[in-house]
N, C-alpha and C. Protein backbone atom coordinates (compact mmCIF):
# COMPACT_ATOMS: atom_id res chain seq x y z
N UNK A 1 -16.33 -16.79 -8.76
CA UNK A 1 -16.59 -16.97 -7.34
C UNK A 1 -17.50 -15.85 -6.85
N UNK A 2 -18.33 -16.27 -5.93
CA UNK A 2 -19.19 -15.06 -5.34
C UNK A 2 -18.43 -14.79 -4.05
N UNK A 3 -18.48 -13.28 -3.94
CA UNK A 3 -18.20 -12.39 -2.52
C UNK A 3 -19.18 -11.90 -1.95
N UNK A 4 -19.27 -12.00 -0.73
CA UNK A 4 -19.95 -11.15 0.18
C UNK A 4 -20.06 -9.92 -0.29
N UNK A 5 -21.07 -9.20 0.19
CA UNK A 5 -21.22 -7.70 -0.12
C UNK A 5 -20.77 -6.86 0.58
N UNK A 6 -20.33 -7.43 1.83
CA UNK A 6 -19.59 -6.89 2.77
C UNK A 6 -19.28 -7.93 3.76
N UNK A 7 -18.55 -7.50 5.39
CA UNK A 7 -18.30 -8.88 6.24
C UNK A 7 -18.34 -7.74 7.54
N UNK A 8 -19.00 -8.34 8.68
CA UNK A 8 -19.22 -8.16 10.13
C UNK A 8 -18.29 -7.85 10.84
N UNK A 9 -17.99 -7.28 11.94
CA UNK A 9 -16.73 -6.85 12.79
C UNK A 9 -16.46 -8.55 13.33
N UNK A 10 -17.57 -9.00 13.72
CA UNK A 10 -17.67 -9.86 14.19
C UNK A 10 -17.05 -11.57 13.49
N UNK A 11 -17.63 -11.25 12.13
CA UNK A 11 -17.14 -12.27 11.08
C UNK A 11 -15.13 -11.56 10.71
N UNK A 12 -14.94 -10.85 10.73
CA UNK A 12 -13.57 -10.65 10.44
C UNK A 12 -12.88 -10.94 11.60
N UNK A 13 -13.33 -10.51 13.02
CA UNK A 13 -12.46 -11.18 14.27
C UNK A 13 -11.96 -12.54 14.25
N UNK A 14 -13.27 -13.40 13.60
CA UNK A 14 -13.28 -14.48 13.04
C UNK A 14 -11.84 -15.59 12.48
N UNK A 15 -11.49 -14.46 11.69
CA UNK A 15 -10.43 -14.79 10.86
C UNK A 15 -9.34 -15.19 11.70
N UNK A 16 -8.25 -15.65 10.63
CA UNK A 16 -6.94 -15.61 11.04
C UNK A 16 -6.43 -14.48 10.58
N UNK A 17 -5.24 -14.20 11.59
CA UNK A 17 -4.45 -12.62 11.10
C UNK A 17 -3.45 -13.09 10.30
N UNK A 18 -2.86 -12.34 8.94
CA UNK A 18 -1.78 -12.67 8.37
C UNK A 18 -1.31 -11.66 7.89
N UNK A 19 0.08 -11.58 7.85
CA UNK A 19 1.05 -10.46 7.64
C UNK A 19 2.08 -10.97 6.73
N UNK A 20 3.08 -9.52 6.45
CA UNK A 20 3.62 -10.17 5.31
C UNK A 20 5.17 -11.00 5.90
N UNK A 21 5.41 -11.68 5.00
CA UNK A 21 6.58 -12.54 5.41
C UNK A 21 7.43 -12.54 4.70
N UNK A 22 7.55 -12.06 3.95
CA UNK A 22 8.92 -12.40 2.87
C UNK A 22 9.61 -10.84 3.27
N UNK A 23 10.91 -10.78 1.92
CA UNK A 23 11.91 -9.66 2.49
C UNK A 23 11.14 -8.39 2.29
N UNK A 24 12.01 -7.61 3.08
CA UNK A 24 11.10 -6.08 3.22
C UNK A 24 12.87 -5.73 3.00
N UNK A 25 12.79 -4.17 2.10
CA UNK A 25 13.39 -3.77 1.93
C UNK A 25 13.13 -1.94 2.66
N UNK A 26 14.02 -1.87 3.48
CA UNK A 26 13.75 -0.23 3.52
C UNK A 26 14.50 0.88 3.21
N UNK A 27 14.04 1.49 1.94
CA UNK A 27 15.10 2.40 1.21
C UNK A 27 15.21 4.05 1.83
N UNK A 28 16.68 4.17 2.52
CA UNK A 28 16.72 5.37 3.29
C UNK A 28 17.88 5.84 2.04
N UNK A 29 18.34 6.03 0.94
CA UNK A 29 19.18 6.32 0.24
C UNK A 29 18.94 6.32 -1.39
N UNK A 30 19.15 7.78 -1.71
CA UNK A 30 19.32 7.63 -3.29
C UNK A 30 19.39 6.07 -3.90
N UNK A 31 20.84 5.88 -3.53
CA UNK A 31 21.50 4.93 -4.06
C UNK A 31 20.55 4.01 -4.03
N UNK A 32 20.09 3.55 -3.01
CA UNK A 32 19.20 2.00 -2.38
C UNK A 32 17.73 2.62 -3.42
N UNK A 33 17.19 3.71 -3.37
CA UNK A 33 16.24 4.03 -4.15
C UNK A 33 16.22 3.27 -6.07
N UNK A 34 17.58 3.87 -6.00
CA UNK A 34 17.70 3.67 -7.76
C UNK A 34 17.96 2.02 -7.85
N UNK A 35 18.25 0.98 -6.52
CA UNK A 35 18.25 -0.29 -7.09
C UNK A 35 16.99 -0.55 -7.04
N UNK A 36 16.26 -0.19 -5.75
CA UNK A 36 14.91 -0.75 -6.13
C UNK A 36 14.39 -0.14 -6.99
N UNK A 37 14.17 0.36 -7.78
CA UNK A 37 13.74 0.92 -9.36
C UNK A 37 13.53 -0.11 -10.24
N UNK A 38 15.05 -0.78 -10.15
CA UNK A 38 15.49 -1.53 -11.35
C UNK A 38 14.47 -2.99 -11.17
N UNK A 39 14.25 -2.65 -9.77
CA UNK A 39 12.80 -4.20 -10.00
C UNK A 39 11.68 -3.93 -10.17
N UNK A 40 11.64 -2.86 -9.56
CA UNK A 40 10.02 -2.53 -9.26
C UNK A 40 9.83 -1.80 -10.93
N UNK A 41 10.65 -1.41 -11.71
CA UNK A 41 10.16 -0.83 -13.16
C UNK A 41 9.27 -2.19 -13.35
N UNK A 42 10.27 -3.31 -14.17
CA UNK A 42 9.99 -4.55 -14.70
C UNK A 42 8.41 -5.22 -14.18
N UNK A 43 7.91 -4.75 -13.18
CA UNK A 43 6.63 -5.43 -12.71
C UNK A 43 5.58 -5.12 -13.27
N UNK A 44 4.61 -5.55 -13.45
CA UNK A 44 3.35 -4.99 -14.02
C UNK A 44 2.38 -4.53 -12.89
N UNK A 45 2.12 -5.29 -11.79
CA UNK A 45 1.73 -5.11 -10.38
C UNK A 45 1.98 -5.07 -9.06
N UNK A 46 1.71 -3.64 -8.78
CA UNK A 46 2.16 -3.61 -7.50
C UNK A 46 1.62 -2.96 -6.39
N UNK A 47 1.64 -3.73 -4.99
CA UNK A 47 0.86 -3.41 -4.11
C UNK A 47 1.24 -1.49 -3.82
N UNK A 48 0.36 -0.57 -3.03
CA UNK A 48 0.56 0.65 -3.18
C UNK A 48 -0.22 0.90 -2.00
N UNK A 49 0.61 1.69 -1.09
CA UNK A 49 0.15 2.34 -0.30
C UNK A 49 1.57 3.23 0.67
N UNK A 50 0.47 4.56 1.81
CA UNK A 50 1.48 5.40 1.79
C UNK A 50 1.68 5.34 3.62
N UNK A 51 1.91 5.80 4.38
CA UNK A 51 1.95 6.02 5.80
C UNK A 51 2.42 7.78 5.93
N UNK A 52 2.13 7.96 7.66
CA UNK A 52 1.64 9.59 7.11
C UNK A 52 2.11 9.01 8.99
N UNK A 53 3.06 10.59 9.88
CA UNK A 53 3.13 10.31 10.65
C UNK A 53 1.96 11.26 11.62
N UNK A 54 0.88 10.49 12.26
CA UNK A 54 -0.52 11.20 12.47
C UNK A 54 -0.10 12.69 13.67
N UNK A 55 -1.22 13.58 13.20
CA UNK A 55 -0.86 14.83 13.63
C UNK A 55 -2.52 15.26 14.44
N UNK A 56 -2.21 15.29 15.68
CA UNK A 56 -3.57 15.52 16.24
C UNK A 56 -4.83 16.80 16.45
N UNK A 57 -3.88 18.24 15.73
CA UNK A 57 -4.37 19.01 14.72
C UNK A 57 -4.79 19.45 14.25
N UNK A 58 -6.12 19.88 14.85
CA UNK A 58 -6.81 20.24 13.21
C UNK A 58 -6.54 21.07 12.19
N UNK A 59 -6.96 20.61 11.27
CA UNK A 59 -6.54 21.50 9.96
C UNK A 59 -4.89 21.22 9.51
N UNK A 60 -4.02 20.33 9.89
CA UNK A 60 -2.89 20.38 9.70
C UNK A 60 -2.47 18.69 9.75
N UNK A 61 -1.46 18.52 8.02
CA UNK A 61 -1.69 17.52 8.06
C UNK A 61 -0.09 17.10 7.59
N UNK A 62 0.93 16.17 8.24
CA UNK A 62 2.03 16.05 8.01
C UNK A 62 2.10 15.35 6.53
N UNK A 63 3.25 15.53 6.15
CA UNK A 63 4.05 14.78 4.90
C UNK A 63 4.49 13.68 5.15
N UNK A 64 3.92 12.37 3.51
CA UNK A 64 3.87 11.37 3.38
C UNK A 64 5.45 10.98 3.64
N UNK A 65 5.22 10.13 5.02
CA UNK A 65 6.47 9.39 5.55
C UNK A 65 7.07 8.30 4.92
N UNK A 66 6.33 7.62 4.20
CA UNK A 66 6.53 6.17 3.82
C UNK A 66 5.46 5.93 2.63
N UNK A 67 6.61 5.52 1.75
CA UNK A 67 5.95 4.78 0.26
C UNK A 67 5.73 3.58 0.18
N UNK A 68 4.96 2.40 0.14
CA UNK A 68 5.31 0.98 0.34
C UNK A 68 5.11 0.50 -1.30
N UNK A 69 5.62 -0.48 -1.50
CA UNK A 69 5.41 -1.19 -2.69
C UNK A 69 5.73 -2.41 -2.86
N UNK A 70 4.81 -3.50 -3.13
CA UNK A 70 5.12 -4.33 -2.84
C UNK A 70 4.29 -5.63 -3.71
N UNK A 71 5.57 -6.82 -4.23
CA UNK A 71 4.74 -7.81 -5.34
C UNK A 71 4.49 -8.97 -3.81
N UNK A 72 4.42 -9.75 -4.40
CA UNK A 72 4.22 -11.24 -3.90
C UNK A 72 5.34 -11.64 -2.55
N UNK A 73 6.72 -11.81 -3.64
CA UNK A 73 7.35 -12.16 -2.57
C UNK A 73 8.30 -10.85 -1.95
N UNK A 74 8.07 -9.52 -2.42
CA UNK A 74 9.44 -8.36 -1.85
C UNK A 74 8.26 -7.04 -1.35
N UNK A 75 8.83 -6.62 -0.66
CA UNK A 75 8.15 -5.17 -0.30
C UNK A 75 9.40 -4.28 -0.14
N UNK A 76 9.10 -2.91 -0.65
CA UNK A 76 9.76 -2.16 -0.50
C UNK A 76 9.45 -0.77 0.24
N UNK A 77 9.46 -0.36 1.43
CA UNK A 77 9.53 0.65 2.15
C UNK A 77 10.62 1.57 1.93
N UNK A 78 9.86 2.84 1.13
CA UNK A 78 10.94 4.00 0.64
C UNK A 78 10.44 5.24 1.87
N UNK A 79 11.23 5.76 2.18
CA UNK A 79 11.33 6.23 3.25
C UNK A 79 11.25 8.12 2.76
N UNK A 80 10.25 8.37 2.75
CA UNK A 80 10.72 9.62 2.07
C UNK A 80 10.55 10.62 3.13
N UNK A 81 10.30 10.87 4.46
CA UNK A 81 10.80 11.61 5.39
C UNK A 81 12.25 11.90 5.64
N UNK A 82 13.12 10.70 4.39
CA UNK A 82 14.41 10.74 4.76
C UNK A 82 15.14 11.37 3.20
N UNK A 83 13.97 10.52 1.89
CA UNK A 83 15.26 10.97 0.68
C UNK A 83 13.69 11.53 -0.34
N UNK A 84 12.71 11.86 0.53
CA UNK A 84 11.98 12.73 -0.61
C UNK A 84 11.16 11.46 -1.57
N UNK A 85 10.96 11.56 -2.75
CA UNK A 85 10.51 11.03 -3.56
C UNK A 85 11.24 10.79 -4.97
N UNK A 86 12.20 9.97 -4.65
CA UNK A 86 13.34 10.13 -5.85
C UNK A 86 12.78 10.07 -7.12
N UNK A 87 13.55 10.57 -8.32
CA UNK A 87 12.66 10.53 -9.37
C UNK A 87 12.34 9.21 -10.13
N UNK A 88 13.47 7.99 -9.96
CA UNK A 88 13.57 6.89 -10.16
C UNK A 88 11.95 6.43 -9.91
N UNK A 89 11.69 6.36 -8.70
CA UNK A 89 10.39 6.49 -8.19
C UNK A 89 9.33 6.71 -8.80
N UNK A 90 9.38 7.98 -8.80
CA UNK A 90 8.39 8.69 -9.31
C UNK A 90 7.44 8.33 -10.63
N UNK A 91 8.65 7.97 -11.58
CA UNK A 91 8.59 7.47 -12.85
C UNK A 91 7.42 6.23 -12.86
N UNK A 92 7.91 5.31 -11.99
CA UNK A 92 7.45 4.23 -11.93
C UNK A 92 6.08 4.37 -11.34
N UNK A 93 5.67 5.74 -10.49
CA UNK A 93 4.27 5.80 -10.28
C UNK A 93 3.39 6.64 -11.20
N UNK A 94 4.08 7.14 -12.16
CA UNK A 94 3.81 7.74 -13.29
C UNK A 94 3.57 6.53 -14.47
N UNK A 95 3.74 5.42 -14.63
CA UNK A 95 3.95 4.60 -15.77
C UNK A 95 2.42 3.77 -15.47
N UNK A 96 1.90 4.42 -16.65
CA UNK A 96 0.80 3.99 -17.21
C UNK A 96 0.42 1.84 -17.36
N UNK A 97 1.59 1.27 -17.71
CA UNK A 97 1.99 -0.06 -17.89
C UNK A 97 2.25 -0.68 -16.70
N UNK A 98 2.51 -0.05 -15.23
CA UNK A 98 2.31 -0.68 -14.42
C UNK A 98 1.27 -0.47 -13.58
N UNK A 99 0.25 -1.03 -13.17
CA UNK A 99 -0.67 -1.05 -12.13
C UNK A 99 -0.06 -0.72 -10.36
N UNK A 100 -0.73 0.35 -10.06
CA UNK A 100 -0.79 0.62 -8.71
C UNK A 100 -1.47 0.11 -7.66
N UNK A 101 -2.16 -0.69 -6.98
CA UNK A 101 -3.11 -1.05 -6.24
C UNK A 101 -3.08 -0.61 -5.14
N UNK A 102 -4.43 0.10 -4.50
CA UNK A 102 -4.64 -0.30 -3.01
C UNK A 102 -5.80 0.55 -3.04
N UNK A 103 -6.14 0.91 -1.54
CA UNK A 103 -7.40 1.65 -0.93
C UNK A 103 -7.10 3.76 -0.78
N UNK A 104 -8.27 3.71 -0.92
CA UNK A 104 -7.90 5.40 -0.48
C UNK A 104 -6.66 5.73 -1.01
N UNK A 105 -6.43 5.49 -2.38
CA UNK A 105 -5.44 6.13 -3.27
C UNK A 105 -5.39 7.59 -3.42
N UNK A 106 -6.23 8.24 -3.74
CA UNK A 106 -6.23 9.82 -4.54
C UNK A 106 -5.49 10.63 -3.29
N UNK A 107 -6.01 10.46 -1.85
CA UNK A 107 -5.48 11.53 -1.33
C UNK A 107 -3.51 10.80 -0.88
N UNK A 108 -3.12 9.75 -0.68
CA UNK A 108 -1.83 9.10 -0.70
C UNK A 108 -0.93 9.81 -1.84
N UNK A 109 -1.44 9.38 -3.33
CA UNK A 109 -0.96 10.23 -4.50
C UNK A 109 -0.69 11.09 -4.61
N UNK A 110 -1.97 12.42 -3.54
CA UNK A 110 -2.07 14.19 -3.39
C UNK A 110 -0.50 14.03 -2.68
N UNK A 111 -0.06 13.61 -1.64
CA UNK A 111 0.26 13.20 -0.81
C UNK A 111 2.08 13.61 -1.29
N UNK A 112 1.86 12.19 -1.64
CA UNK A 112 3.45 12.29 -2.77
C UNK A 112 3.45 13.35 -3.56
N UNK A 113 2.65 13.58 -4.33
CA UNK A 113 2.95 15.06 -5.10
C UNK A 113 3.54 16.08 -4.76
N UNK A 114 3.26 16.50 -3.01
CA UNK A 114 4.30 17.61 -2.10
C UNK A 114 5.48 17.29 -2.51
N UNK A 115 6.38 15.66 -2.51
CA UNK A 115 7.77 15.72 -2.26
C UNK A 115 8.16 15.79 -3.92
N UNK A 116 7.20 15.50 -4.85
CA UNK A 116 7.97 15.92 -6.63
C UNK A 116 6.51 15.49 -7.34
N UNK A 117 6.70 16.83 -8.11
CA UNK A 117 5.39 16.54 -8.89
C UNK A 117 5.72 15.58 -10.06
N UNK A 118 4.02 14.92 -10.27
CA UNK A 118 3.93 13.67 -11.60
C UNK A 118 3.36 13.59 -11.59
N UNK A 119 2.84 13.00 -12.95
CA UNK A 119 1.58 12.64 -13.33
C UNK A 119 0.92 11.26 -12.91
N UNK A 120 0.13 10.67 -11.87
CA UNK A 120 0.06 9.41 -11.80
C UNK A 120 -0.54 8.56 -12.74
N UNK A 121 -0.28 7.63 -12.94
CA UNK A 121 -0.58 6.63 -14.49
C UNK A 121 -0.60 5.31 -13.67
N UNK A 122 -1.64 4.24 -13.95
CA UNK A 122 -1.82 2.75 -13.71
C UNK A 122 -2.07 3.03 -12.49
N UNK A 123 -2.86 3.49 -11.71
CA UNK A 123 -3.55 3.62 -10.48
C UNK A 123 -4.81 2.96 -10.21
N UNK A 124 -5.01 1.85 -8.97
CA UNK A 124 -6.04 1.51 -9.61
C UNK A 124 -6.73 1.39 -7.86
N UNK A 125 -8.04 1.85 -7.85
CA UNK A 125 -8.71 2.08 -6.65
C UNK A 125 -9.39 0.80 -6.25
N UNK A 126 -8.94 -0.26 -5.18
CA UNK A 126 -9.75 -1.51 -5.09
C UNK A 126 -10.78 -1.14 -4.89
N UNK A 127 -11.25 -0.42 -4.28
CA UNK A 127 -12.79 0.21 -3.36
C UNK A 127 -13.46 -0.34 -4.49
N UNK A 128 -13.33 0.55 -5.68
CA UNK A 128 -14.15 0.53 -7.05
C UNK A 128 -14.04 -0.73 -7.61
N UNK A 129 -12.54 -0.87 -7.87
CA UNK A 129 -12.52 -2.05 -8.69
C UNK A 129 -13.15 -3.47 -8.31
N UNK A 130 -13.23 -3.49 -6.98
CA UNK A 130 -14.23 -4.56 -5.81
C UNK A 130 -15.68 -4.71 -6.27
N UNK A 131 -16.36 -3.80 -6.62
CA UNK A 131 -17.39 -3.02 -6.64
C UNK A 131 -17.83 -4.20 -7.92
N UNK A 132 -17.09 -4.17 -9.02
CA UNK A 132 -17.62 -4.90 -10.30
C UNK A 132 -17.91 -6.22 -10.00
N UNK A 133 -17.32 -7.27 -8.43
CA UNK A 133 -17.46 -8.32 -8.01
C UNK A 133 -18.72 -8.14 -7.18
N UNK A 134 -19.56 -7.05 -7.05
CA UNK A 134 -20.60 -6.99 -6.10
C UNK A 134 -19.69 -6.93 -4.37
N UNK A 135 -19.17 -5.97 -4.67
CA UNK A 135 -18.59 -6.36 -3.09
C UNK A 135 -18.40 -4.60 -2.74
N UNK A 136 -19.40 -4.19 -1.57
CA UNK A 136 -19.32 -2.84 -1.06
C UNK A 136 -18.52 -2.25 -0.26
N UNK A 137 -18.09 -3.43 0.72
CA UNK A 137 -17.02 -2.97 1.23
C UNK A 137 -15.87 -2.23 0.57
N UNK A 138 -15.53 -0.91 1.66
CA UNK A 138 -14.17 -0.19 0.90
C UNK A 138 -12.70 -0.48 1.95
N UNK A 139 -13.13 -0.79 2.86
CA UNK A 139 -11.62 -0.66 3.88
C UNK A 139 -10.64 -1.97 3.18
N UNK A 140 -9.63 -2.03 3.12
CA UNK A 140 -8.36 -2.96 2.79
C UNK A 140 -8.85 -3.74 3.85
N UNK A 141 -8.98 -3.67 5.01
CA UNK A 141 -8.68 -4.49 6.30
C UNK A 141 -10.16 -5.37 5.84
N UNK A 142 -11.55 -4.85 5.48
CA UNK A 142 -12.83 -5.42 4.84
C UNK A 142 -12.72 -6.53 3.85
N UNK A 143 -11.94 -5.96 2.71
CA UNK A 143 -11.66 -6.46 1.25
C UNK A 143 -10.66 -7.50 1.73
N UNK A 144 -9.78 -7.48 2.27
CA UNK A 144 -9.13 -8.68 2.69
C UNK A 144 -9.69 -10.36 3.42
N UNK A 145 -10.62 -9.49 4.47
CA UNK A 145 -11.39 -10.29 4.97
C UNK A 145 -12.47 -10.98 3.56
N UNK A 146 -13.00 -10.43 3.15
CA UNK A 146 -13.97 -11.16 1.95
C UNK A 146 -13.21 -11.82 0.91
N UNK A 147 -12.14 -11.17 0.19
CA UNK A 147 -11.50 -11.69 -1.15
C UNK A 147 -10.74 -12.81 -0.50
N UNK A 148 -10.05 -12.70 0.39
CA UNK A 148 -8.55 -13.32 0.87
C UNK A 148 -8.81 -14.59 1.61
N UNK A 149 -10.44 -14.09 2.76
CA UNK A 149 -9.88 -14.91 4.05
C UNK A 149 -9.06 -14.89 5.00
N UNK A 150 -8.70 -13.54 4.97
CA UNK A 150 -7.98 -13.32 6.32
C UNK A 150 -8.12 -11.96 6.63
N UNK A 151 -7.58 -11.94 8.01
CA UNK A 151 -7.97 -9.75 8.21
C UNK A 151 -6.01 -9.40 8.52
N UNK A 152 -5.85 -8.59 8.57
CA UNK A 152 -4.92 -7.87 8.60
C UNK A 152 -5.08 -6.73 9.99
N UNK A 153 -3.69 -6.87 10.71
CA UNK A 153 -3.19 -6.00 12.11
C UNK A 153 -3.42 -4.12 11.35
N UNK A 154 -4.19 -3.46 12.51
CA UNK A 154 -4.11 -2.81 12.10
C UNK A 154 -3.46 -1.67 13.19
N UNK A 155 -2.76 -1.98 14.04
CA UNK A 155 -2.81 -1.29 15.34
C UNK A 155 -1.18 -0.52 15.40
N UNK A 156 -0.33 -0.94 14.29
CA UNK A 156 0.77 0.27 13.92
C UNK A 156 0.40 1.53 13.50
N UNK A 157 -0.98 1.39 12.73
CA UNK A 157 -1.30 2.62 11.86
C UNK A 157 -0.94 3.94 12.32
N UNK A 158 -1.01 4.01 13.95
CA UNK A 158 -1.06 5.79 14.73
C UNK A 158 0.16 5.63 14.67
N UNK A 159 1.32 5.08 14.74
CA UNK A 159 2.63 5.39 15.25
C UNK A 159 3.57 6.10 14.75
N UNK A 160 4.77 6.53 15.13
CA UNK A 160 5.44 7.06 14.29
C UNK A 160 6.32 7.17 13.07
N UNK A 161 5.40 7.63 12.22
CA UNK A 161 5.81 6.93 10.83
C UNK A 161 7.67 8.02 10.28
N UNK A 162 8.05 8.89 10.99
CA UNK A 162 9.33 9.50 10.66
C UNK A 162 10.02 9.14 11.82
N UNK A 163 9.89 8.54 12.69
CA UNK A 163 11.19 8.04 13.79
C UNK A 163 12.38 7.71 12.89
N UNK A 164 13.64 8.15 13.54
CA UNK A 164 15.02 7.34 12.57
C UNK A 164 15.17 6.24 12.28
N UNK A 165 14.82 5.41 12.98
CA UNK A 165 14.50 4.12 12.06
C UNK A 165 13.38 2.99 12.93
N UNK A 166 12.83 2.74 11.76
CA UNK A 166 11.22 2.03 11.91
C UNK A 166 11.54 0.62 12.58
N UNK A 167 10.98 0.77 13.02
CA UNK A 167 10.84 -0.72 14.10
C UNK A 167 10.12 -2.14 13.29
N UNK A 168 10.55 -3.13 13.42
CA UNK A 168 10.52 -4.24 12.84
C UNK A 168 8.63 -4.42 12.71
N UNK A 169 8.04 -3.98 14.00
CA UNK A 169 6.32 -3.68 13.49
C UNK A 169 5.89 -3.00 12.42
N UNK A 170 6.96 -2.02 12.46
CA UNK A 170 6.25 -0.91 11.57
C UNK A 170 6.37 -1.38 10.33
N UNK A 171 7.70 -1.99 9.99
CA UNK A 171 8.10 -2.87 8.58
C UNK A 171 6.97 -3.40 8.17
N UNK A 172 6.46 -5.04 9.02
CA UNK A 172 5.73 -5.39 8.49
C UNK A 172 4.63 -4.98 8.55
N UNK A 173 4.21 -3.93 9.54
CA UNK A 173 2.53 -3.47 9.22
C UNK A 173 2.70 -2.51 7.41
N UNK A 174 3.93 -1.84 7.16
CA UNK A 174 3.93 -1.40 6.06
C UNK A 174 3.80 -2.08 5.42
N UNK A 175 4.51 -3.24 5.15
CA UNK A 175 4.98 -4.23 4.02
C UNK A 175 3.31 -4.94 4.18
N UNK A 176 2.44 -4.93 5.06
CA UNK A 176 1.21 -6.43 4.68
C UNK A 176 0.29 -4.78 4.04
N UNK A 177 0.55 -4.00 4.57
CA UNK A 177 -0.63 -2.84 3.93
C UNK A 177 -0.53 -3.11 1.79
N UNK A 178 0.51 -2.81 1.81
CA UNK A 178 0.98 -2.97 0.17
C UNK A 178 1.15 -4.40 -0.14
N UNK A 179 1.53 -5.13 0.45
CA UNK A 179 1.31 -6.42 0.05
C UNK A 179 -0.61 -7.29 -0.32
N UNK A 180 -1.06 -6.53 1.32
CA UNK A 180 -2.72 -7.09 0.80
C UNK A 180 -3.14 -6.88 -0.26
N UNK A 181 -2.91 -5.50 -0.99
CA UNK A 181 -3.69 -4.77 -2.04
C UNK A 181 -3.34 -5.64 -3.29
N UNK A 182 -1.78 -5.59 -3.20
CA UNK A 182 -1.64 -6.80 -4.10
C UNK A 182 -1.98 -8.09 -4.24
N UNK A 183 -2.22 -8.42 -3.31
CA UNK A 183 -2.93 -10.02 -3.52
C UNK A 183 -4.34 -9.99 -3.62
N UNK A 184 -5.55 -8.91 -3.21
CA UNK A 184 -6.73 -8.86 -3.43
C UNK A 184 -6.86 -8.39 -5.27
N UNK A 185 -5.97 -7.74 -5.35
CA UNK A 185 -6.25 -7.49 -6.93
C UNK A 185 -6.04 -8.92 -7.51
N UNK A 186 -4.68 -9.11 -7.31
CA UNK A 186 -4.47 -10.71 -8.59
C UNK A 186 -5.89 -11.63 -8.31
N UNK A 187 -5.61 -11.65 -7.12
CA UNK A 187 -7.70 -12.62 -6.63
C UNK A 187 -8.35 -12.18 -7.48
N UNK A 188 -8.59 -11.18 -7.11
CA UNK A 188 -10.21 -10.54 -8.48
C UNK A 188 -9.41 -10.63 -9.80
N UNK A 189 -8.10 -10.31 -10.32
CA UNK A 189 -8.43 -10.35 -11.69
C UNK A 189 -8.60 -11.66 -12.30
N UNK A 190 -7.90 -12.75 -11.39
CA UNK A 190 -8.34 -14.51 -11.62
C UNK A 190 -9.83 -14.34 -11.85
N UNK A 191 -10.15 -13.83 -11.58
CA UNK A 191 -12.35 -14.19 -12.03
C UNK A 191 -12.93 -13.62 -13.03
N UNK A 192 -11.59 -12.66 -13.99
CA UNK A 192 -12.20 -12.02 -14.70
C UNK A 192 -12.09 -12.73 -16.33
């Protein structure tokens, strides 16, 4: 299939908005950490991205609030303003055999590294990986619009990503962030 090389503010308004719909899980607990492990090991792909609660600042930049991860039909929101970066976790973003997906990875990754260091393994940058389809666009909210056909809400992004507990927006603006990445990858790797 051919992609655009990029898409218009104008051509993405265009679109329909779609978000994610299936279960969202949000892990505020060891315990709840180490079950979602036990799925998210077994996957080969998974959507990846982080939330950060914004700091107006300069020069000063808060700790990664929120881990998202997320296949097809589950997302998982790990909450690490609350339990850190369990190692269960960690592992799994360390494992070479599973694929990471999303946008603006390296500094998200820097990110997590504050709450436990690892080595990251199966990371994979759509920006670039887009790139081999002829497609320049780098924003998720871009790449969605071209690969997908649809644009994605982006208007949770400023909010507060460590409040005691996240508001049903914030869920799913987390859960479609990690969910898009995952569905623009499986798209492109179908063409390969």
């Amino acid at each position: 299939m051919d992609y655009k090389e990029d898409i218009t503010r104008e051509e993405l308004n265009g679109l329909p908005i779609k978000a994610f719909s299936k279960e969202i899980f949000v892990i505020e607990s060891l315990e709840d950490a180490v079950k979602a492990a036990q799925y998210l090991k077994n996957q080969t792909v998974l959507g990846f991205d982080t939330e950060t609660k914004p700091c107006f600042l300069k020069g000063k930049r808060n700790n990664v609030a929120l881990l998202q991860l997320a296949t097809e039909d589950y997302a998982f929101l790990i909450r690490c303003c609350k339990i850190g970066l369990p190692d269960e976790i960690a592992q799994i973003l360390a494992d070479e055999n599973i694929k990471k997906v999303g946008v603006a990875i390296r500094d998200d990754v820097k990110g997590l590294q504050k709450w436990r260091g690892f080595v990251p393994g199966g990371f994979v940058e759509l920006s670039s990986f887009a790139q081999k389809f002829g497609i320049s666009a780098a924003s998720l909210k871009k790449l969605c619009g071209i690969v997908l056909g649809f644009r994605i809400s982006k208007a949770m992004q400023l909010s507060n990503w460590e409040d005691i507990v996240l508001k049903p927006k914030q869920q799913v603006y987390g859960a479609t962030d990690a969910w898009a990445g995952y569905k623009i990858y499986k798209q492109l790797t179908q063409e390969i």
